[in-house]
Protein backbone atom coordinates (compact mmCIF):
# COMPACT_ATOMS: atom_id res chain seq x y z
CA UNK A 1 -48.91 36.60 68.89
CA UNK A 2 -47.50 39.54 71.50
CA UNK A 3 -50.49 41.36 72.87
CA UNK A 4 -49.05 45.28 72.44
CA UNK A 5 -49.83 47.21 75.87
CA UNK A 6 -51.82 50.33 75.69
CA UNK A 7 -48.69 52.92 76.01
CA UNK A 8 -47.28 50.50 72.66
CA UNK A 9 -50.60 51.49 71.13
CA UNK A 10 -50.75 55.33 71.62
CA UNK A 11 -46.72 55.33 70.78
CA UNK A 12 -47.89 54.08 66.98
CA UNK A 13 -51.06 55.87 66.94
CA UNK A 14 -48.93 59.11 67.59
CA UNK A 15 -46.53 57.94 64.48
CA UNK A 16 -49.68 57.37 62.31
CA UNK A 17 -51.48 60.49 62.71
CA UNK A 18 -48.45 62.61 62.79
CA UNK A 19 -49.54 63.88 66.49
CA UNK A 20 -46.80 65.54 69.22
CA UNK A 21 -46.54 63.96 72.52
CA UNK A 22 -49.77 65.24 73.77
CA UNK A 23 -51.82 65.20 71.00
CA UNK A 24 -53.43 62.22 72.27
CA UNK A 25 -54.44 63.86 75.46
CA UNK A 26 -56.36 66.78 73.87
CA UNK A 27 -57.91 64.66 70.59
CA UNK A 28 -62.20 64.93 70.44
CA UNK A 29 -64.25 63.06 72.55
CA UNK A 30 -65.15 60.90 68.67
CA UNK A 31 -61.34 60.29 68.43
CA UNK A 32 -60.90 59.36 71.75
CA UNK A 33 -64.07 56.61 71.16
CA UNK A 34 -62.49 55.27 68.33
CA UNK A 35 -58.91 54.76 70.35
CA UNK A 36 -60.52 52.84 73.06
CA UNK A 37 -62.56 50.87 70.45
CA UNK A 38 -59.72 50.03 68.49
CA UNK A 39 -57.42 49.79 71.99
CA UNK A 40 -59.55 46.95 72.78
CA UNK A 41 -59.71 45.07 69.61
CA UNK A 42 -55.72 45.16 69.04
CA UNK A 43 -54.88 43.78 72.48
CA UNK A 44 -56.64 40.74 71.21
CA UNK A 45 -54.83 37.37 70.40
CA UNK A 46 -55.05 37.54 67.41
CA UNK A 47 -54.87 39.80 65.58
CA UNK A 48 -52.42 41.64 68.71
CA UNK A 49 -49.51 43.52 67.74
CA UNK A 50 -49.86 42.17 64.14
CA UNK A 51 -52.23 44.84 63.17
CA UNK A 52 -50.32 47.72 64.48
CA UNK A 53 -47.42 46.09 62.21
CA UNK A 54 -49.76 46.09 59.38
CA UNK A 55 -51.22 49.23 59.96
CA UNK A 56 -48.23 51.38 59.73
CA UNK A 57 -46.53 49.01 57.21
CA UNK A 58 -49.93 50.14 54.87
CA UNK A 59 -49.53 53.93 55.93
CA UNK A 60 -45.93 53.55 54.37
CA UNK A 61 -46.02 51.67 51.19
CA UNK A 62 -49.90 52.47 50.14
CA UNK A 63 -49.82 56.19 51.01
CA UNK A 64 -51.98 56.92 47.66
CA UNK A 65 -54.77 53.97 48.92
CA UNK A 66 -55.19 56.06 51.92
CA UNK A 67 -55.61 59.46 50.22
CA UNK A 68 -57.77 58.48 47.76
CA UNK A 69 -60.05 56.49 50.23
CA UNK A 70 -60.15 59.44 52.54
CA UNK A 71 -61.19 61.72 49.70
CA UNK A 72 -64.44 59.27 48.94
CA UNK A 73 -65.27 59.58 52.58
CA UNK A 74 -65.19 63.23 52.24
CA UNK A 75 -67.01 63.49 49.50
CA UNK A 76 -69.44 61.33 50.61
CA UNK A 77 -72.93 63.17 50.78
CA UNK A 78 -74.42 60.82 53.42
CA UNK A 79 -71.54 61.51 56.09
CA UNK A 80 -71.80 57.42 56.43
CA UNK A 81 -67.86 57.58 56.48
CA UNK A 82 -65.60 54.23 57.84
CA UNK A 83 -63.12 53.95 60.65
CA UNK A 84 -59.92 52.78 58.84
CA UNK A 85 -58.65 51.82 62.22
CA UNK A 86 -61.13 49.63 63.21
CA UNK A 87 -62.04 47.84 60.14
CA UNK A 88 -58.24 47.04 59.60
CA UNK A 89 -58.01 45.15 62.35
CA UNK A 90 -60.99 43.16 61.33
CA UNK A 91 -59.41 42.29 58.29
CA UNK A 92 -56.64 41.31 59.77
CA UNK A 93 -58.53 39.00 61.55
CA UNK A 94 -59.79 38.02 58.37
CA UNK A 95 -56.47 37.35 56.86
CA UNK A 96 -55.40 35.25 59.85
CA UNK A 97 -57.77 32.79 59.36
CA UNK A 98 -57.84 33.21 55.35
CA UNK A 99 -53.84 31.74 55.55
CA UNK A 100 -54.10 30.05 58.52
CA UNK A 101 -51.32 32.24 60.51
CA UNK A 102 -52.16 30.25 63.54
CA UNK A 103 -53.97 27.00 62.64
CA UNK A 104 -51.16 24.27 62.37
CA UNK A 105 -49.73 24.00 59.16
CA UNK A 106 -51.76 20.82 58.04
CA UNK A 107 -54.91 22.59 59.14
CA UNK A 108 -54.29 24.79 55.35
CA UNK A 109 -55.97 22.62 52.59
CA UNK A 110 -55.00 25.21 49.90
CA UNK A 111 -51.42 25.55 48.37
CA UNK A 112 -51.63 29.70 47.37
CA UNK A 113 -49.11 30.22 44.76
CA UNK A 114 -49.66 34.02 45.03
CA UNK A 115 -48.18 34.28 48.45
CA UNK A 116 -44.61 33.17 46.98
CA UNK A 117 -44.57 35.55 44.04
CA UNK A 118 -44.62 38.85 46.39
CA UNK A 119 -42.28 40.85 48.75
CA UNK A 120 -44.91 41.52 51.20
CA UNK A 121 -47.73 38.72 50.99
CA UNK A 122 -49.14 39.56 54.13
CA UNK A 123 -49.30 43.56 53.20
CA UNK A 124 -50.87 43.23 49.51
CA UNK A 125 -53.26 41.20 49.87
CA UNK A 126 -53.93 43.37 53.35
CA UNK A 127 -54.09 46.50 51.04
CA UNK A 128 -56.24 44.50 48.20
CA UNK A 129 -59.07 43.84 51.30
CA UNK A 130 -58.99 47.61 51.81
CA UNK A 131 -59.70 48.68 48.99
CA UNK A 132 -61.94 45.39 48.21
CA UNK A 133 -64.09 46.84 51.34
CA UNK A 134 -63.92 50.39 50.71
CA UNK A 135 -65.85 49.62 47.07
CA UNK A 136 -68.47 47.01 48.27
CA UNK A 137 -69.23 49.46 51.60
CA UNK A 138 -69.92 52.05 48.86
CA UNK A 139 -71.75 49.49 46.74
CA UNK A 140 -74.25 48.70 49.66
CA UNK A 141 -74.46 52.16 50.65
CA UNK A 142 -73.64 50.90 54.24
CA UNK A 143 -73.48 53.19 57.51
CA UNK A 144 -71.85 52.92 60.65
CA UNK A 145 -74.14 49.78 61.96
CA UNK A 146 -73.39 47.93 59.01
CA UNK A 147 -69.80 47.13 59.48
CA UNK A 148 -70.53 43.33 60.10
CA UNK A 149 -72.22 43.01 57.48
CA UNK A 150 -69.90 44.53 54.72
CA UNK A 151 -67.18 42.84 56.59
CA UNK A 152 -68.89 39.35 55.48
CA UNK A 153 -69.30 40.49 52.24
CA UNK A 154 -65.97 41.13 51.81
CA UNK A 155 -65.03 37.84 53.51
CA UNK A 156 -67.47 35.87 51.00
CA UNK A 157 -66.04 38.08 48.45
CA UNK A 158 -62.37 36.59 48.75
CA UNK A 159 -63.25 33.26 49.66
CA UNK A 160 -64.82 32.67 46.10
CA UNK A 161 -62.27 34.29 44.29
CA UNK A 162 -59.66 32.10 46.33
CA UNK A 163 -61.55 29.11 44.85
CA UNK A 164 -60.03 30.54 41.25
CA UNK A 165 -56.87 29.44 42.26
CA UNK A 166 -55.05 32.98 41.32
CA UNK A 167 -51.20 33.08 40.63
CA UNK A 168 -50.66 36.50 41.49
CA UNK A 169 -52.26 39.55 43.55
CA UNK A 170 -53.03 41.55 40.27
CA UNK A 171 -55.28 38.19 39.12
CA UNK A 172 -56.94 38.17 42.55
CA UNK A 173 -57.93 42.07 42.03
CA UNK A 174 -58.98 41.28 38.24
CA UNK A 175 -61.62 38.58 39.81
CA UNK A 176 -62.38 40.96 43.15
CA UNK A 177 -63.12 43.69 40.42
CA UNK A 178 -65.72 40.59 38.65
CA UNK A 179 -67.44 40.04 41.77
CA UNK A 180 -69.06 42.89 42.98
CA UNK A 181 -71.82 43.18 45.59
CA UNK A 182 -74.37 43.06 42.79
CA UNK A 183 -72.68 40.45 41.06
CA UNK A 184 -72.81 38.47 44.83
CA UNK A 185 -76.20 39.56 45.26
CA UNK A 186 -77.18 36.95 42.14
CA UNK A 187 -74.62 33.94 43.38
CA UNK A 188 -76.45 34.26 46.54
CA UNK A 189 -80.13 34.28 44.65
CA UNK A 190 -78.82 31.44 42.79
CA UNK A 191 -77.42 29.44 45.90
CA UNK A 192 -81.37 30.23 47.57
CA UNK A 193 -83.19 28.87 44.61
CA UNK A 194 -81.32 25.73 44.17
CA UNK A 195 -80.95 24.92 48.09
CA UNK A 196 -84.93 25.36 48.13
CA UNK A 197 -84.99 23.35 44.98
CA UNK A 198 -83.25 20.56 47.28
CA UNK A 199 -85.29 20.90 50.29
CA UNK A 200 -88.69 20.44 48.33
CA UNK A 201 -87.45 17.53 46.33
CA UNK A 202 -86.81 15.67 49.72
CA UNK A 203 -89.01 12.81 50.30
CA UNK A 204 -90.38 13.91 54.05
CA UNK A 205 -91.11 17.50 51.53
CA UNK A 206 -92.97 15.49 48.69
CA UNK A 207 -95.08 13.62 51.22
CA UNK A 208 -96.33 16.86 52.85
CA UNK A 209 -96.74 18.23 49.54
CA UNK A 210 -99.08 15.69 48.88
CA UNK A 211 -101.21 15.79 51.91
CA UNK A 212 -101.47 19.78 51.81
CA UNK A 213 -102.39 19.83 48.16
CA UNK A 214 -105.77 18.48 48.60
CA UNK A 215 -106.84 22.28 50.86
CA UNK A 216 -104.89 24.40 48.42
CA UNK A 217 -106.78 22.66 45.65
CA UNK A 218 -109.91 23.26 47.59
CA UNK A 219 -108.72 27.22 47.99
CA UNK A 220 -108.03 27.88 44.09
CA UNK A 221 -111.53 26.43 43.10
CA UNK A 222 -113.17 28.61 46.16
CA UNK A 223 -111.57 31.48 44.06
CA UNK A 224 -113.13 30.03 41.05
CA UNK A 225 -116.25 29.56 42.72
CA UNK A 226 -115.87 33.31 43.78
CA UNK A 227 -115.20 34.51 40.16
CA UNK A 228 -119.05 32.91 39.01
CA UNK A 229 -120.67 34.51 41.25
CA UNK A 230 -119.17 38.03 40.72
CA UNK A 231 -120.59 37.63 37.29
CA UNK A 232 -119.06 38.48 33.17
CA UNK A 233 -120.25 39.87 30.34
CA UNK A 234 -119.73 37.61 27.77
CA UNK A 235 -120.16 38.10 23.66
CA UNK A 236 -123.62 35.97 22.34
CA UNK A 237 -123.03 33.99 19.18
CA UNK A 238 -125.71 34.97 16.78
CA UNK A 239 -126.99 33.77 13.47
CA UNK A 240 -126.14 36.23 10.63
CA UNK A 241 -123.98 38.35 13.00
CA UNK A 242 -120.56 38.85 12.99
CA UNK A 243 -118.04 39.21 16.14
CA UNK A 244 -117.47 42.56 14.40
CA UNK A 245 -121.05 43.97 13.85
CA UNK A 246 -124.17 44.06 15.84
CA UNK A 247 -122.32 42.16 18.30
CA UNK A 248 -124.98 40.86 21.41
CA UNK A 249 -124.06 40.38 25.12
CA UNK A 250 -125.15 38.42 28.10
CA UNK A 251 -124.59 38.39 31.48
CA UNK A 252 -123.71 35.06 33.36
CA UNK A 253 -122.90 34.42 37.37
CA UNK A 254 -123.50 32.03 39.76
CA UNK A 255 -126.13 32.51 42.58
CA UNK A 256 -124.93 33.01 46.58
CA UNK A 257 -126.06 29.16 46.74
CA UNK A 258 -124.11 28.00 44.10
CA UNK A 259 -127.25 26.17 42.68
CA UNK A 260 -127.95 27.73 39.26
CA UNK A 261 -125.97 29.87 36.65
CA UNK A 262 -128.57 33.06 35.75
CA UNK A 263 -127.87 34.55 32.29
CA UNK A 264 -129.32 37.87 31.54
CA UNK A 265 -129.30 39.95 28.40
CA UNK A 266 -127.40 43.26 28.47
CA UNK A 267 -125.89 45.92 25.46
CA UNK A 268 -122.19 46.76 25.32
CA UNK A 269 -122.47 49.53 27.20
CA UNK A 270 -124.80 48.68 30.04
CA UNK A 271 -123.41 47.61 33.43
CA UNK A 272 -124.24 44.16 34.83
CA UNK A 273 -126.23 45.99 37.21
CA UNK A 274 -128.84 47.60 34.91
CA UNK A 275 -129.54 44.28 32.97
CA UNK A 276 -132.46 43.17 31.90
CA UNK A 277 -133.57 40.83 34.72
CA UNK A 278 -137.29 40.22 32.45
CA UNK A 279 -134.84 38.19 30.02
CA UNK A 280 -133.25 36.21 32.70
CA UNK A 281 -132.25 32.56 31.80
CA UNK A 282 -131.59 30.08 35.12
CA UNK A 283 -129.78 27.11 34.49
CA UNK A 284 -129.73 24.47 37.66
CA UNK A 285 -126.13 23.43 37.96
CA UNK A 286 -127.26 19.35 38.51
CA UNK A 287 -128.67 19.87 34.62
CA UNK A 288 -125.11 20.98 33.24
CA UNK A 289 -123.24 17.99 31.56
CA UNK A 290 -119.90 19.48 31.10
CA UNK A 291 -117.96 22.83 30.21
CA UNK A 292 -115.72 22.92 27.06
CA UNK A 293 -113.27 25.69 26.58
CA UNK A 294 -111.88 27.96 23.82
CA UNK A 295 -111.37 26.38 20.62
CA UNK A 296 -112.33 23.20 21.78
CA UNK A 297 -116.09 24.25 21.55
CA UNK A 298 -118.33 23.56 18.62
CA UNK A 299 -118.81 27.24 17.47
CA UNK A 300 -120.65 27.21 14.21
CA UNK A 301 -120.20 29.77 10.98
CA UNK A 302 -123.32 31.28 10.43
CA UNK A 303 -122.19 32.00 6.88
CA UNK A 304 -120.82 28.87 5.59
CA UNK A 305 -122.59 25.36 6.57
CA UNK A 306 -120.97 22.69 8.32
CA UNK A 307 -117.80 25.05 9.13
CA UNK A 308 -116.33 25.74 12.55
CA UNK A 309 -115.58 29.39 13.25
CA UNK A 310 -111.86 29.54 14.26
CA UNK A 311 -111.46 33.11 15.41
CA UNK A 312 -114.36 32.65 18.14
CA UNK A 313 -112.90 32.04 21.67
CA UNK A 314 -115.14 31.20 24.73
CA UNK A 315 -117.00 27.97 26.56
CA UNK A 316 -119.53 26.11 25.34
CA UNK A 317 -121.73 24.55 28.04
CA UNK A 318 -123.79 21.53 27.75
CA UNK A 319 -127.17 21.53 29.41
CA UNK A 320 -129.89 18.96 30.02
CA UNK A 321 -130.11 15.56 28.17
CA UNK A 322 -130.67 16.57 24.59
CA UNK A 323 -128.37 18.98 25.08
CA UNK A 324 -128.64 22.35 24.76
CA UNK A 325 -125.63 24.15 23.70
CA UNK A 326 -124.65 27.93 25.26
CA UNK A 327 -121.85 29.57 24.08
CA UNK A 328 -120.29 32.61 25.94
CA UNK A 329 -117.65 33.68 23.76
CA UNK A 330 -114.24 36.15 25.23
CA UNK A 331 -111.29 36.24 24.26
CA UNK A 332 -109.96 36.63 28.08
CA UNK A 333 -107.76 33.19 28.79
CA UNK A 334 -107.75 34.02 32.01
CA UNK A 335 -111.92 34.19 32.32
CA UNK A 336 -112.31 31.61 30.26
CA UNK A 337 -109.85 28.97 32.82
CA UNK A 338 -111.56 30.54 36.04
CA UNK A 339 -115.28 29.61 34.20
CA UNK A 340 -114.27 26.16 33.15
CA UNK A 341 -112.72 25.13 36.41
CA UNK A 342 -115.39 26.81 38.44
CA UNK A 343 -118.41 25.09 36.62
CA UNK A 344 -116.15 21.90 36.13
CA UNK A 345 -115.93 21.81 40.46
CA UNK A 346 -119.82 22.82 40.37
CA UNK A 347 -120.33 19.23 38.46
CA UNK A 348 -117.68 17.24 39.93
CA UNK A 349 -115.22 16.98 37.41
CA UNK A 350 -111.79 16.47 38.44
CA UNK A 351 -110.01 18.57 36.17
CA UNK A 352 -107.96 21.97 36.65
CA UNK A 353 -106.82 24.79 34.09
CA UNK A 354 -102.97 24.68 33.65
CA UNK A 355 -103.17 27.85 34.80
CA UNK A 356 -105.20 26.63 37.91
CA UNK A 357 -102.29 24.21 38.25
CA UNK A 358 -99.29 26.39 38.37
CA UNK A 359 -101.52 28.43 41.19
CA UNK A 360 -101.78 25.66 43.09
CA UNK A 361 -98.48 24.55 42.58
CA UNK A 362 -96.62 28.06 43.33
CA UNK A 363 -99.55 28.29 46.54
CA UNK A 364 -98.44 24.54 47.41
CA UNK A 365 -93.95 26.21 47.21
CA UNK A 366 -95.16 29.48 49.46
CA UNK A 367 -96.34 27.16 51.72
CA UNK A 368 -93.87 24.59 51.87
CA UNK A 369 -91.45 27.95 52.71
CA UNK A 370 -93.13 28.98 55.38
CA UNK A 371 -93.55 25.68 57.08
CA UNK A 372 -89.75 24.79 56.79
CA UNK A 373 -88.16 28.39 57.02
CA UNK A 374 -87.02 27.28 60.69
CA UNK A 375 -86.07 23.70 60.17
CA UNK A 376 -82.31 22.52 58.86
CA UNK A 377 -81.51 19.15 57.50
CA UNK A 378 -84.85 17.80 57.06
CA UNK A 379 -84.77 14.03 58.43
CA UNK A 380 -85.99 11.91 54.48
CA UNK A 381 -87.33 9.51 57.20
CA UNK A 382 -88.14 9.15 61.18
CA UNK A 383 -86.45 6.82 63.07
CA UNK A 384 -88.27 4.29 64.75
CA UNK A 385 -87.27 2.98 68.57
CA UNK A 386 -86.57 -0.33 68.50
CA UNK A 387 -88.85 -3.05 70.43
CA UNK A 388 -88.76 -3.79 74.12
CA UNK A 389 -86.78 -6.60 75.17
CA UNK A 390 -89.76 -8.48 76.77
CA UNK A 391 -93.55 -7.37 77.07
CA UNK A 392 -94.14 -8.43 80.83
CA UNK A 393 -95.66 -5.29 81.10
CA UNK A 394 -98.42 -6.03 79.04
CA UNK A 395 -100.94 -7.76 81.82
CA UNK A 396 -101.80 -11.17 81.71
CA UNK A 397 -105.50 -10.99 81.98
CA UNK A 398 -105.23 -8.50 78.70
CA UNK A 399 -108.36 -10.71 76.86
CA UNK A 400 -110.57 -10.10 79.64
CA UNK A 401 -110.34 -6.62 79.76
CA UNK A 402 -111.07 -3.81 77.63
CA UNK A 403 -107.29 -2.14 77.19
CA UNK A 404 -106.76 -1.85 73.63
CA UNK A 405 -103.12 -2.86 72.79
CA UNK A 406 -101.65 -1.97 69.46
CA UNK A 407 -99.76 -4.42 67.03
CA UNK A 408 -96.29 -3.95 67.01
């Protein structure tokens, strides 16, 4: 493509703005700017002369595009207005390498049918990027800095409606008009999510999984841990008492040495604070057989013998040999998983919550993120150098000293 000289350049800036002879000499310092910026982008190869062509050819056949575009802009509250100068020759630019203008012709890989069913390819589907930019720059709520970035928008914008395989411009503006930024915004979510999903199913991914899952493990049940010893009231099941009347508390938490549970009495209304520390009960943690939770606990009816009560939720723990049975009754799910898995590490059971599961697994994903947010094409495997061609460089006299030599 011709590379237009600068007097070229004024001559068709003076035909698009309507100026006289020396209205280019005497425009604002901003106007002046905005020449020299756009001066230096059109004597490019490409876009080059091309974009002058296109320019005026877009003054001339989509004089209603213009005025509508620069009534937005002047309407526009923010002042965060676009230069249509500069930004057309960008997508120019953009439609050069869209159709392949210069590549060689079996450098195109896509047959578009909509270029042969239009007068003016080129300047329609120019005049559709416009207008396609114009809308998503107002749908970001871009300013000046953020030209780039709308421009790639736009350019991600056409490249998936291309993939549609449109027959005509009008189809190509009925799927720009689908795809919004918004509507972007969630392809792009959805691209995220399943490339992740890829990277952490890779086998290098799994076997790091595995070795860090042992410390996050460790860090929910230190949480656990944590929630013991900041202590809960829980409800007291009571012979000939109802969860509805005369209702008893008691206070459990786990000593600063994680050696003993200490259960205190309290009322509804008093704080954990102001318990009754004469009524305390200590139970050493080595003496606890195992934690049962919710419905799974043997809750007896006080009212009818040999019956279960079903709408009493809690944990049940089992103490000493005999055992002794102590059931702290809530209706909290979430107290009653942090209290089984906390007492359950206390004892040495191997068993998490489900809830205590999905933490650790959606701990185990944030820091699988981190640890690969700068790494690309993560290797399934290492590969290993091959062997030396001799091993003359191992001594001779290796028995009789004390090198240690690895097997190979």
């Amino acid at each position: 493509m011709r590379i237009p000289t600068e007097a070229e350049i004024e001559r068709q800036l003076k035909l698009l703005n309507g100026e006289s002879s020396k209205g280019m000499h005497v425009m604002s310092e901003e106007k002046r700017a905005e020449f020299l910026k756009f001066t230096e982008a059109v004597i490019q190869t490409p876009p080059g002369s091309l974009a002058l062509e296109t320019i005026l050819l877009f003054v001339t056949h989509y004089a209603d595009s213009i005025t509508k575009i620069s009534v937005e802009n002047a309407m526009r509250s923010d002042n965060n207005l676009w230069s249509l100068l500069l930004v057309s020759v960008h997508l120019v630019q953009m439609l050069i390498d869209i159709l392949h203008v210069i590549n060689e012709p079996e450098e195109g890989d896509r047959l578009m049918v909509l270029l042969f069913k239009s007068d003016r390819p080129f300047l329609d589907l120019f005049a559709v990027l416009v207008k396609l930019f114009h809308r998503t720059w107002r749908e970001m709520h871009a300013s000046e800095e953020d030209i780039k970035k709308v421009l790639a928008v736009v350019r991600k914008q056409i490249d998936v409606c291309l993939l549609e395989k449109p027959d005509t411009i009008e189809k190509l503006e009925e799927l720009l008009a689908a795809h919004s930024y918004p509507h972007m915004k969630k392809i792009w979510e959805k691209e995220r999510s399943a490339k992740e999903a890829e990277e952490l199913q890779s086998d290098a991914v799994k076997e790091l999984r595995e070795y860090l899952r042992p410390s996050i493990v460790e860090l929910v049940l230190k949480n656990r841990k944590c929630v013991l010893k900041s202590g809960y009231k829980f409800g007291k099941l009571v012979k000939s008492k109802s969860m509805q009347k005369g209702q008893q508390f008691w206070f459990w938490k786990l000593d600063a040495n994680e050696k003993m549970l200490i259960c205190t009495d309290c009322s509804n209304t008093e704080s954990s604070s102001n318990a009754n520390s004469s009524g305390n009960i200590k139970i050493d943690i080595a003496d606890v057989q195992s934690v049962v939770a919710g419905g799974e606990g043997d809750f007896p009816k006080s009212s009818t013998k040999g019956k279960k009560n079903s709408n009493v939720r809690g944990i049940t723990l089992e103490v000493g040999d005999k055992p002794d049975l102590y059931h702290l009754l809530t209706f909290d799910e979430q107290t009653i998983n942090a209290w089984c898995d906390g007492i359950n590490a206390l004892i040495g059971v191997n068993k998490l919550s489900i809830q205590a599961q999905r933490q650790v697994d959606r701990f185990l994903n944030i820091e699988l993120k981190m640890r690969l947010l700068e790494l690309d094409h993560i290797p399934n495997s290492i590969e290993i150098p091959p062997l030396p061609k001799n091993f003359d460089w191992i001594p001779k006299d290796i028995a009789d000293t004390k090198i240690s030599v690895t097997k190979v």
